[in-house]
Protein backbone atom coordinates (compact mmCIF):
# COMPACT_ATOMS: atom_id res chain seq x y z
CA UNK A 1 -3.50 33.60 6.65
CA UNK A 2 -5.31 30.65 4.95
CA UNK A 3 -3.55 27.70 2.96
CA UNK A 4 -4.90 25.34 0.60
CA UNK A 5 -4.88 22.01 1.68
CA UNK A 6 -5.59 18.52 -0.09
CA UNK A 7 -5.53 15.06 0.47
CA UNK A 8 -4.85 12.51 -2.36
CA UNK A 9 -4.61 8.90 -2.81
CA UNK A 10 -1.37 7.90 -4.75
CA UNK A 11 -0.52 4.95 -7.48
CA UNK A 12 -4.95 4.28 -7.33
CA UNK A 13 -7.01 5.07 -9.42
CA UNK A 14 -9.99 5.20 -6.88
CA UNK A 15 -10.04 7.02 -3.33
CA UNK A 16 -9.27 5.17 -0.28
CA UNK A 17 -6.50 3.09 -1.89
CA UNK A 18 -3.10 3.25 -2.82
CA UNK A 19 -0.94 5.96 -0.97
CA UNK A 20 -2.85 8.98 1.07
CA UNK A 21 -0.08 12.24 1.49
CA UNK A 22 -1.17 15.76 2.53
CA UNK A 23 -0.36 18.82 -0.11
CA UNK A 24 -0.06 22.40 1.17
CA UNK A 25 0.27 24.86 -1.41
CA UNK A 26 2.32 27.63 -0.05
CA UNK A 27 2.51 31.65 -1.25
CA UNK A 28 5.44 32.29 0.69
CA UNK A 29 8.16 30.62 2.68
CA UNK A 30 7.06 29.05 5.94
CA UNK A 31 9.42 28.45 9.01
CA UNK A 32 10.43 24.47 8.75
CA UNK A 33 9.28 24.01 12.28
CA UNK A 34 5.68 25.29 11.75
CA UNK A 35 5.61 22.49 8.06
CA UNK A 36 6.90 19.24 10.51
CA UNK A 37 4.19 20.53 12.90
CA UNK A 38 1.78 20.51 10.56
CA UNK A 39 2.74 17.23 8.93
CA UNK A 40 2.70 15.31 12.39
CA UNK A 41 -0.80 17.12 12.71
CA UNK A 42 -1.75 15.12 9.00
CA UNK A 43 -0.06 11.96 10.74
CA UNK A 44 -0.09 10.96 7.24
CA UNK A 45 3.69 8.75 5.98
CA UNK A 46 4.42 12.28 4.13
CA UNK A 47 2.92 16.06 3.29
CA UNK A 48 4.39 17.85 0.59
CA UNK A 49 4.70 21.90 0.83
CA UNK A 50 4.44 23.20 -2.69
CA UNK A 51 6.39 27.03 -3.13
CA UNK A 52 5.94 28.43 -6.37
CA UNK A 53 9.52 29.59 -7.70
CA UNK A 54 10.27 33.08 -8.08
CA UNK A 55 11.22 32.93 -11.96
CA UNK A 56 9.15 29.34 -12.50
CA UNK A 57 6.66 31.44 -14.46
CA UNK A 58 3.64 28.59 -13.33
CA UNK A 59 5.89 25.57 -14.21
CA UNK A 60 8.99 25.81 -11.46
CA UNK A 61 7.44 25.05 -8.11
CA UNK A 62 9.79 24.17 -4.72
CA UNK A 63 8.99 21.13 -2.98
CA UNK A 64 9.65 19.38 0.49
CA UNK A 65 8.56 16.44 2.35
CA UNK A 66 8.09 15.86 5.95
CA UNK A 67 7.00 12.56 7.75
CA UNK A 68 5.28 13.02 10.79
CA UNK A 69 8.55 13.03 12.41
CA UNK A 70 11.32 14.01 10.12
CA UNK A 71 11.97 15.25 6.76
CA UNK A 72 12.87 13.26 3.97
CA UNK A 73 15.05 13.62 0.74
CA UNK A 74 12.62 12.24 -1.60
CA UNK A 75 9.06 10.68 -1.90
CA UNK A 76 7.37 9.44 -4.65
CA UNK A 77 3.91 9.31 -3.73
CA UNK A 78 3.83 12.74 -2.71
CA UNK A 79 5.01 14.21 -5.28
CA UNK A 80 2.74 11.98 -7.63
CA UNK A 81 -0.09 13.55 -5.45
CA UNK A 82 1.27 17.40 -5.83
CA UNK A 83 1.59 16.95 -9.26
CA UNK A 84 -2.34 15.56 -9.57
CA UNK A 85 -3.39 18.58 -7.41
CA UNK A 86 -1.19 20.98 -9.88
CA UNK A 87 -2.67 19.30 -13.03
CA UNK A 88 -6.16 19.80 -11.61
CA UNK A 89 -6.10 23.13 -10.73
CA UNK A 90 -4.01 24.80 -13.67
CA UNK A 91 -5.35 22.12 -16.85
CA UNK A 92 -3.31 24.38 -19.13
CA UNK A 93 -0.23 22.71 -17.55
CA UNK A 94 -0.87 19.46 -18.90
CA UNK A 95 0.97 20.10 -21.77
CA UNK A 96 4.88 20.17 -20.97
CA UNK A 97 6.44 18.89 -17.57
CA UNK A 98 6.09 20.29 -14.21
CA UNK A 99 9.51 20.70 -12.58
CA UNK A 100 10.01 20.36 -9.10
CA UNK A 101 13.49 21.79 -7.64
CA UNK A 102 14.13 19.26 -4.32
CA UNK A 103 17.07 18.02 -1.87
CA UNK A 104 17.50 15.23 -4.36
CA UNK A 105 17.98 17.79 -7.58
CA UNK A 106 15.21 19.04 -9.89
CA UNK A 107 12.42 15.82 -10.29
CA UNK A 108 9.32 16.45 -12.90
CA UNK A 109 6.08 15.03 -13.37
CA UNK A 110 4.45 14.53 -16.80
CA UNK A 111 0.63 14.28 -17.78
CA UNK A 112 0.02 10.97 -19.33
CA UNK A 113 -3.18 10.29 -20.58
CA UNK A 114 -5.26 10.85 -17.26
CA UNK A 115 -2.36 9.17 -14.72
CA UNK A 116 1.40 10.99 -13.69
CA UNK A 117 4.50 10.05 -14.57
CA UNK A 118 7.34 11.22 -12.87
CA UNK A 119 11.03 11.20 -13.34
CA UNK A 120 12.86 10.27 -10.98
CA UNK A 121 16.67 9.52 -10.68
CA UNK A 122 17.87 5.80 -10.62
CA UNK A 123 19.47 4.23 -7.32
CA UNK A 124 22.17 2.42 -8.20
CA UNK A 125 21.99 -1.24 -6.53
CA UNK A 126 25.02 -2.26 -4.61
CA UNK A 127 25.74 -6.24 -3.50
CA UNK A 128 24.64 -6.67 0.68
CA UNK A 129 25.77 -9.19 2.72
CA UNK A 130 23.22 -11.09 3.94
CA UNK A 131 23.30 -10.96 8.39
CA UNK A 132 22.47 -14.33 9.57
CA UNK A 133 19.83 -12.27 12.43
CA UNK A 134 17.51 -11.19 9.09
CA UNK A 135 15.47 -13.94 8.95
CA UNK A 136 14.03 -13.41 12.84
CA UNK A 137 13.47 -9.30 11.85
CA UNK A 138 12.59 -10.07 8.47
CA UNK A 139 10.46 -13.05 8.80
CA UNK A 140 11.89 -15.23 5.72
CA UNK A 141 15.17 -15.63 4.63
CA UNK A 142 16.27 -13.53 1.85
CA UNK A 143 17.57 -15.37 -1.39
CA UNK A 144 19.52 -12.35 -2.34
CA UNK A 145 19.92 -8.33 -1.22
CA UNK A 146 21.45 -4.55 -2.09
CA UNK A 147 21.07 -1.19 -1.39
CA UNK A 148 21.37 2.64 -2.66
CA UNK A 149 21.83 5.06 0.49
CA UNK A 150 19.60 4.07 3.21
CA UNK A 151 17.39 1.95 0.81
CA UNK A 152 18.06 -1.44 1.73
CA UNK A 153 16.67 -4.19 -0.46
CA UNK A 154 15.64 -7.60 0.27
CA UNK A 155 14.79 -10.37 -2.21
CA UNK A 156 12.39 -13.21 -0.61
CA UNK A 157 12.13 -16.68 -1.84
CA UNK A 158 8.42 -15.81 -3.63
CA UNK A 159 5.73 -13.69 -3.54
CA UNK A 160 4.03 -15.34 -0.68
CA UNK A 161 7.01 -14.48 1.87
CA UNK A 162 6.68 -10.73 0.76
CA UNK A 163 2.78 -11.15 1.41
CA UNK A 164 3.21 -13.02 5.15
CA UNK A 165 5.74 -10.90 6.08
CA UNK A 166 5.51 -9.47 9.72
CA UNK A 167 8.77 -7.95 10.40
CA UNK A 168 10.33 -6.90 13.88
CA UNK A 169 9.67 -3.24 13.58
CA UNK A 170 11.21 -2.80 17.14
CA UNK A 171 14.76 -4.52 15.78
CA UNK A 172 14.26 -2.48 12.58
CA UNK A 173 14.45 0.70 14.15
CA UNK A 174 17.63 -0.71 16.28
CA UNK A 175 19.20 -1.25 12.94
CA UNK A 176 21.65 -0.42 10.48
CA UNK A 177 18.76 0.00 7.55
CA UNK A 178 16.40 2.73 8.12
CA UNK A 179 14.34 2.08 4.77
CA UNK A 180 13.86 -1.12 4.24
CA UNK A 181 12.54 -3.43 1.51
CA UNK A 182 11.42 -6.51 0.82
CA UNK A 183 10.34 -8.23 -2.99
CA UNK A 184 10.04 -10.87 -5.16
CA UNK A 185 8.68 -11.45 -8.99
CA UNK A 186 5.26 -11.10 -9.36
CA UNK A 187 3.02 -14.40 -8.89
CA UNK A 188 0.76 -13.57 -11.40
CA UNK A 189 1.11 -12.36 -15.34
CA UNK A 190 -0.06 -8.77 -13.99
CA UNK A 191 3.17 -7.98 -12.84
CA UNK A 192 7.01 -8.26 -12.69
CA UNK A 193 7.28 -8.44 -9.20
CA UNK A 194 6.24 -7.16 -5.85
CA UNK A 195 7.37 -5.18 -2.95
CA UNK A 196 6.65 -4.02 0.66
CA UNK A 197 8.66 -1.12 2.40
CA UNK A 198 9.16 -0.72 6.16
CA UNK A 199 10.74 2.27 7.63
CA UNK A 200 9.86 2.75 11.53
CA UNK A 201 13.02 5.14 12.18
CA UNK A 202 11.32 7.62 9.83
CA UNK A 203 8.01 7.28 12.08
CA UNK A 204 6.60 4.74 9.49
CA UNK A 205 6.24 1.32 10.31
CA UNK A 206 4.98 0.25 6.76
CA UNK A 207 4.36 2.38 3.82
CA UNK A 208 1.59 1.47 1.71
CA UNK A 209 3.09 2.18 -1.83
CA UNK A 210 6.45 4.18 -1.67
CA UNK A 211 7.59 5.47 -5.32
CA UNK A 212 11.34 6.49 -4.41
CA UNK A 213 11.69 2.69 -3.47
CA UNK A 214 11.16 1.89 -6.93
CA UNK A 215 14.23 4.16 -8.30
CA UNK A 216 15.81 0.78 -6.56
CA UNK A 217 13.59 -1.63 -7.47
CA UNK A 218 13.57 -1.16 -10.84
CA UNK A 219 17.40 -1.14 -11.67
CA UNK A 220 17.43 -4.10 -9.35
CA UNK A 221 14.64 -5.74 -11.28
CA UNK A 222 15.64 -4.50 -14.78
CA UNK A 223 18.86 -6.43 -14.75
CA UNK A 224 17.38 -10.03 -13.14
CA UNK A 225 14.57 -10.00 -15.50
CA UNK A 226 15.92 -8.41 -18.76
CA UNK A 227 13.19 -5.60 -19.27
CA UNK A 228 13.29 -2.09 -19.23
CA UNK A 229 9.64 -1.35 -18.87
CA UNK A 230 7.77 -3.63 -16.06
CA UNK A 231 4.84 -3.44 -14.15
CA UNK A 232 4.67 -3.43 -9.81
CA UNK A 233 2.76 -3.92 -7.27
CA UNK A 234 2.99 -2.89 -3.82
CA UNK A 235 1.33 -5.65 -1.42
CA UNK A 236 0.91 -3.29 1.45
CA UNK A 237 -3.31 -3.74 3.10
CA UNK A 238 -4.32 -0.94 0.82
CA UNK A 239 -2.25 -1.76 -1.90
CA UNK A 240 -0.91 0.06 -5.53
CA UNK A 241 0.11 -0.33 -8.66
CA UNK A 242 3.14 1.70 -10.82
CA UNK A 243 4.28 1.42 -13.91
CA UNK A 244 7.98 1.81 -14.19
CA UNK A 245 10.98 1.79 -17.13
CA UNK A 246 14.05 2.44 -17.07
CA UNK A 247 16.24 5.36 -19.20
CA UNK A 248 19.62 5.52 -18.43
CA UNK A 249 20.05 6.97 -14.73
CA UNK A 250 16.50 8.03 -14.94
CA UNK A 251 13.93 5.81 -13.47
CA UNK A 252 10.40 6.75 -15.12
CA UNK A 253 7.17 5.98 -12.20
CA UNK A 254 3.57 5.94 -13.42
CA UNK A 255 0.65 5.91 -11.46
CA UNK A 256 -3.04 7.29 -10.99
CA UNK A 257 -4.09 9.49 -8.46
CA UNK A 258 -7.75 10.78 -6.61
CA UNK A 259 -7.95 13.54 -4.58
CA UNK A 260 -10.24 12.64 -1.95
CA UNK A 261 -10.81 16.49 0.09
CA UNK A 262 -9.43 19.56 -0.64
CA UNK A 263 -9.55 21.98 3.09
CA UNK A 264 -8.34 25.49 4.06
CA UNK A 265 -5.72 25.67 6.67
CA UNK A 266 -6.64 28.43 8.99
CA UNK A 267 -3.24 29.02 10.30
């Protein structure tokens, strides 16, 4: 039995920047322990297994996401990179949304002249207390903080502290916040702010652009800066950029895409 299997740079425009996942597309149901196997084998931050649905007539797919240690309720940048792959392979689907059914609910992905937008449902922020030991695993102090879940946000005095950040990744994964992270406004007129995102308990020490964390940030943003449409950046080495607004409890995430190889899987 032979899969389809592609690799695609997320929130870039251009390969070998922005976000790399791994996207299986699947023609029947696979065991869970042979899809973590294969996505520690990709060693990529997440691969997405695409399952068409039974009564999805082209449009309804199923869709899960497995660091290479764990699986995970929801990811962004792989689903940004399923829905490129979709898009590119069926054109005709460009049209109306594609709707993925997901452990966080159904998500969809729209086709927006050349680049994806998804939809995505907003994290609420709630106020954190601020633990005097975050400075030392953190590597600034933060000037303010909340958190959705296990998303756990940090606000840093400028842009510069999110950019010189070198956290204690061996003191993260001892911790109470397994996603963490860590922003600030934007230090140029590009964009409304920045972020980073750290999560070693989930196998990845830093993320290089991770759309779920914006279903925080930009709620968290929205209300400090008084816009509902804003522009981000994600200051990881490789780097991305999203566009995001706010609906309501939906968060909507734009961002280009390039699929750099598509392989068969001979297993």
């Amino acid at each position: 039995m032979t899969f389809s299997l592609y690799q695609v740079d997320a929130f870039s425009g251009e390969p070998f920047a922005g976000n790399p996942a791994a996207v299986c597309l699947l023609d029947a149901p696979r065991p869970e322990r042979w899809m973590q196997a294969l996505a520690a084998e990709m060693n990529l931050s997440e691969t997405a297994f695409l399952l068409p649905e039974p009564e999805g007539k082209g449009k309804g797919w199923g869709l899960r996401w497995f660091t290479p240690t764990t699986e995970v309720d929801l990811c962004g940048h792989a689903t940004l990179a399923s829905a490129r792959v979709l898009f590119e392979l069926h054109p005709e689907m460009r049209s109306d949304p594609l709707s993925f059914q997901t452990r966080s609910g159904e998500l969809r992905a729209s086709w927006v002249a050349g680049a994806v937008e998804l939809d995505f449902p907003v994290k609420a922020p709630e106020p954190l207390e601020i633990e005097s030991e975050l400075s030392d695993i953190l590597g600034f102090q933060p000037v303010a903080a909340a958190y959705s879940g296990d998303y756990f946000l940090f606000e840093a005095p400028d842009a510069a502290a999110v950019r010189a950040a070198r956290p204690d990744f061996a003191a993260l994964t001892e911790s109470q916040t397994p996603e963490v992270i860590i922003t600030a406004p934007g230090d140029d007129e590009e964009f409304d702010f920045i972020s980073r995102f750290f999560a070693p308990q989930l196998g990845i020490d830093e993320d290089p652009v991770t759309g779920s964390a914006h279903c925080l940030l930009t709620p968290y943003w929205s209300a400090k800066l008084g816009k509902l449409k804003m522009s981000a950046f994600q200051a990881s080495s490789r780097g991305g950029r999203l566009g995001v607004r706010l609906a309501g409890e939906r968060v909507f995430i734009t961002g280009e895409a390039a699929i750099v190889f598509r392989a068969e899987l001979l297993i």
